[in-house]
Protein backbone atom coordinates (compact mmCIF):
# COMPACT_ATOMS: atom_id res chain seq x y z
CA UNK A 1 36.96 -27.13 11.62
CA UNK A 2 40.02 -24.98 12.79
CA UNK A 3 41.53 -25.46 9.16
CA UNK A 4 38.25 -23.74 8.19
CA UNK A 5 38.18 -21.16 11.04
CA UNK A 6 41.13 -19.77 10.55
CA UNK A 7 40.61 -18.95 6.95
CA UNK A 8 37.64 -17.26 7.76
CA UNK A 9 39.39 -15.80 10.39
CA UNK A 10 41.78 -14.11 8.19
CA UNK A 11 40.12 -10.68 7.37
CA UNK A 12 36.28 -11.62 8.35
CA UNK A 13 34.07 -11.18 11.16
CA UNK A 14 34.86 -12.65 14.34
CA UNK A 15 30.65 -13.22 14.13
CA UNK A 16 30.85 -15.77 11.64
CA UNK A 17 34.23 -17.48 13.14
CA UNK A 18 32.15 -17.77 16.31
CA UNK A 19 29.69 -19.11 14.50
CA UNK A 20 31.23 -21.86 12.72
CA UNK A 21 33.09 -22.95 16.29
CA UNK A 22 30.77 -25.25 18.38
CA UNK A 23 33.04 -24.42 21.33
CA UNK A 24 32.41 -20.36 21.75
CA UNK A 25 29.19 -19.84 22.62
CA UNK A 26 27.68 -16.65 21.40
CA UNK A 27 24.48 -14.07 22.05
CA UNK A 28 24.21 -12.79 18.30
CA UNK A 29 20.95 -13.60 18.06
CA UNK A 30 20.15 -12.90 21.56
CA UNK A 31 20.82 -9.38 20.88
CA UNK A 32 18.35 -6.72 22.59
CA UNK A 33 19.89 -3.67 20.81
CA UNK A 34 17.87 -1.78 18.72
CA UNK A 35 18.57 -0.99 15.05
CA UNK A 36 18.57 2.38 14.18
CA UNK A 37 16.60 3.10 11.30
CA UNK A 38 17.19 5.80 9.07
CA UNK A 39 14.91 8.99 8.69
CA UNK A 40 12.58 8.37 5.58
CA UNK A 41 13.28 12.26 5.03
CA UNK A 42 16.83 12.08 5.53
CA UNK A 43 18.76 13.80 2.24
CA UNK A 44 20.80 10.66 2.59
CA UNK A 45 17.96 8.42 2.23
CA UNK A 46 18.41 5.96 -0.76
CA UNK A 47 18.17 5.77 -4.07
CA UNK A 48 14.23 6.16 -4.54
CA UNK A 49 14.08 8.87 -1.95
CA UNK A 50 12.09 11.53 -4.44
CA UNK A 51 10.17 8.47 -5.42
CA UNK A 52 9.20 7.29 -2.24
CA UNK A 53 8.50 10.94 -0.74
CA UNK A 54 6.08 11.72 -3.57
CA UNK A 55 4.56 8.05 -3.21
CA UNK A 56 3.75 9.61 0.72
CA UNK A 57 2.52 12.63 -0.19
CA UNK A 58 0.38 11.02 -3.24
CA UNK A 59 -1.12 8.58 -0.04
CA UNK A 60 -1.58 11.47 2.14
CA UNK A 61 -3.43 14.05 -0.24
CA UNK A 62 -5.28 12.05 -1.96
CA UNK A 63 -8.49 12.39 -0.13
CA UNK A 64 -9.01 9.13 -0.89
CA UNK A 65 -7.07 7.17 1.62
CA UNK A 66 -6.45 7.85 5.09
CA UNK A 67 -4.50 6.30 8.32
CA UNK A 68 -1.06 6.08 5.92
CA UNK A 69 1.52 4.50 7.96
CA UNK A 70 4.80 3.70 6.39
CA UNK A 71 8.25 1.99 7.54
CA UNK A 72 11.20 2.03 5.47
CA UNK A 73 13.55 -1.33 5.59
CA UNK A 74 16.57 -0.92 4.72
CA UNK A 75 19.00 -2.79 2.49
CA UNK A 76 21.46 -5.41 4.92
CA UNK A 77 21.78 -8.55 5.87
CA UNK A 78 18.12 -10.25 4.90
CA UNK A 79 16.83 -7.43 2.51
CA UNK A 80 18.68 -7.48 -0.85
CA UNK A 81 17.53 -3.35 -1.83
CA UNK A 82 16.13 -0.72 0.27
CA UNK A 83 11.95 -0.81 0.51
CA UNK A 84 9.24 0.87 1.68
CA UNK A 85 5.93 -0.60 3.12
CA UNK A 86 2.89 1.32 3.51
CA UNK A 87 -0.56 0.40 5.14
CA UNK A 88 -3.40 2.30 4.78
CA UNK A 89 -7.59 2.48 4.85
CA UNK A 90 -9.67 4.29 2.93
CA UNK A 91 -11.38 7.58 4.13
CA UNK A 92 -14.45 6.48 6.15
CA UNK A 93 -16.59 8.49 2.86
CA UNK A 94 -15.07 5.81 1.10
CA UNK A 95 -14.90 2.98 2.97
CA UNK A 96 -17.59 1.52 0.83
CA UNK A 97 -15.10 1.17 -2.62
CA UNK A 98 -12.82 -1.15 -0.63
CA UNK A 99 -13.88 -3.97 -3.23
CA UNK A 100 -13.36 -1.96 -6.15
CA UNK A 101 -10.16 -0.73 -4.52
CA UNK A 102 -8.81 -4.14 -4.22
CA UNK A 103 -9.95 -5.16 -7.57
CA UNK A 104 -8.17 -1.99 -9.56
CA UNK A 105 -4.77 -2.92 -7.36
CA UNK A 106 -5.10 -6.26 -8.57
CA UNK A 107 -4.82 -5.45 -12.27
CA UNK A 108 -1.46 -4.34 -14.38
CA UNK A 109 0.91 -4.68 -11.25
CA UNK A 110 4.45 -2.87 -11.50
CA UNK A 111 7.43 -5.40 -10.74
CA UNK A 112 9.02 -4.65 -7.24
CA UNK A 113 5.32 -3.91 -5.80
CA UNK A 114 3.27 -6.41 -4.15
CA UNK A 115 -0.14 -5.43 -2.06
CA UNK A 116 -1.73 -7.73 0.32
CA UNK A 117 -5.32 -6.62 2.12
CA UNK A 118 -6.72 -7.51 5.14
CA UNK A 119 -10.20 -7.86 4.36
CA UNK A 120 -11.45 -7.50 8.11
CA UNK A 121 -10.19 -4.58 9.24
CA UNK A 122 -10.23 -3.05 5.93
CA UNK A 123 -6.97 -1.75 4.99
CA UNK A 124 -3.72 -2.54 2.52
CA UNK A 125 -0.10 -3.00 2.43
CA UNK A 126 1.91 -2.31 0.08
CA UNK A 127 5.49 -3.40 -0.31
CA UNK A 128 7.28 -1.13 -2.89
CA UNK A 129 11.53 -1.74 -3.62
CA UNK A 130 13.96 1.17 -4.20
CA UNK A 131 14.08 0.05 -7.95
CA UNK A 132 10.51 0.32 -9.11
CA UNK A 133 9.66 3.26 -6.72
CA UNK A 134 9.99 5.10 -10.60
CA UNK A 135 6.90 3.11 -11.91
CA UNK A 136 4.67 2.84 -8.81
CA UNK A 137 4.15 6.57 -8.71
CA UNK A 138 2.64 6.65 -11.90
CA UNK A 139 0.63 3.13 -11.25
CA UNK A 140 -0.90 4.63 -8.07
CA UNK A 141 -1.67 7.93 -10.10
CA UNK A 142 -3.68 5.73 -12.56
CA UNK A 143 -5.61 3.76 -9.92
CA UNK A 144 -6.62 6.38 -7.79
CA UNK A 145 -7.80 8.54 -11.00
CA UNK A 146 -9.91 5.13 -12.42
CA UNK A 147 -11.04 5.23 -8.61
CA UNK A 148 -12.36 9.00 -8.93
CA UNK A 149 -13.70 8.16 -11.97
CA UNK A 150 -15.56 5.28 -11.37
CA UNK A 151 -16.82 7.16 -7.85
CA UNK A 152 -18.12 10.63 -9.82
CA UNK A 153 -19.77 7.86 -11.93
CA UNK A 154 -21.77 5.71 -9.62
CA UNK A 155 -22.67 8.93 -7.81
CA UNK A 156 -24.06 10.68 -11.19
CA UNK A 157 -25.89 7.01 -11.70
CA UNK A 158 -27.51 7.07 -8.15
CA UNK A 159 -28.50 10.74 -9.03
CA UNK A 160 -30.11 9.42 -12.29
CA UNK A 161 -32.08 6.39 -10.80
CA UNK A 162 -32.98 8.58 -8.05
CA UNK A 163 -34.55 11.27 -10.67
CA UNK A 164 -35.36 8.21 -12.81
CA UNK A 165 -37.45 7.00 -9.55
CA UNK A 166 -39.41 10.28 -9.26
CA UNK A 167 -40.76 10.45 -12.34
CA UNK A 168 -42.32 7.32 -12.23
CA UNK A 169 -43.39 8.10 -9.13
CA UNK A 170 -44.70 11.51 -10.55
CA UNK A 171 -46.28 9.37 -13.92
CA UNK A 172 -47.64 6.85 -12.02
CA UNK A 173 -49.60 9.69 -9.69
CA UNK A 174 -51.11 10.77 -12.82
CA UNK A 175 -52.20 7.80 -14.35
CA UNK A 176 -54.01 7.13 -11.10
CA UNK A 177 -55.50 10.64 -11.48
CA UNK A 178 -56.40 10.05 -14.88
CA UNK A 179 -57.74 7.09 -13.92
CA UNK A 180 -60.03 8.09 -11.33
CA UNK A 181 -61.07 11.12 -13.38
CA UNK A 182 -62.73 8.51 -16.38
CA UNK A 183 -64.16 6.57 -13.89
């Protein structure tokens, strides 16, 4: 074991060392110190910085989704690249296309993206990594426009079956009339 510590020793942490020797006893992962996080808008931020800013502001004017919170992660000791996660609801107009929502995010996924929803509370989380940040813009473009395409849709088909309902209502008043007139 000393053989072994002392190699470490030479040029490495004195975390590790400690580590490896069942004699020092050590708080590392007792530590209450709080990891500073970067700033997502930080000029410094990481590689996918534009990507991930225009990612935000794609979540935050889309007038689709609402309650966007995001936390950045990143890269160190258990993440490999820098990511993003974002959680967010659709707009209480909306609320209703959270099925169709979760269906459309479930189709053609980008690699480095993974979304998870919580079915209960009604919202989604996204994971995106520094790499693909490039491709998910794009991917989110395309599912919120099939989104606003499939809602100007259904609300052009309720207006239909809603006219379509009148004028059997309107037909059916005249047969009756028609009716009652021959009698």
């Amino acid at each position: 074991m000393s053989t072994t510590t002392n190699i470490l020793a030479n040029g490495h942490s004195s975390t590790i060392v400690s580590l490896l020797s069942p004699r020092v006893k050590t708080n590392y992962f007792n530590r209450e110190e709080t990891v500073d996080q970067p700033d997502i808008f930080d000029p410094a931020f990481v590689e996918g910085e534009n990507d991930f800013l225009r990612l935000l502001q794609l979540f935050k004017t889309s007038g689709i989704t609402s309650t966007v919170f995001y936390q950045f992660i990143p890269a160190g000791n258990l993440a490999y690249k820098e990511k993003l996660i974002l959680q967010f609801s659709l707009t209480k107009q909306y609320a209703a296309y959270f099925p169709l929502l979760r269906g459309l995010l479930g189709f053609g996924r980008v690699a480095g993206l993974s979304v998870s929803t919580h079915a209960l509370v009604r919202t989604f989380e996204v994971e995106i990594h520094s790499r693909s940040a490039k491709q998910v813009l794009p991917y989110f473009e395309n599912i919120f426009s099939e989104l606003w395409s499939e809602i100007k849709f259904k609300t052009a088909l309720k207006k239909v079956m809603l006219v379509d309902e009148q004028v059997k209502k309107i037909q059916q008043e005249s047969l009756s009339g028609l009716y009652q007139n021959l009698a």
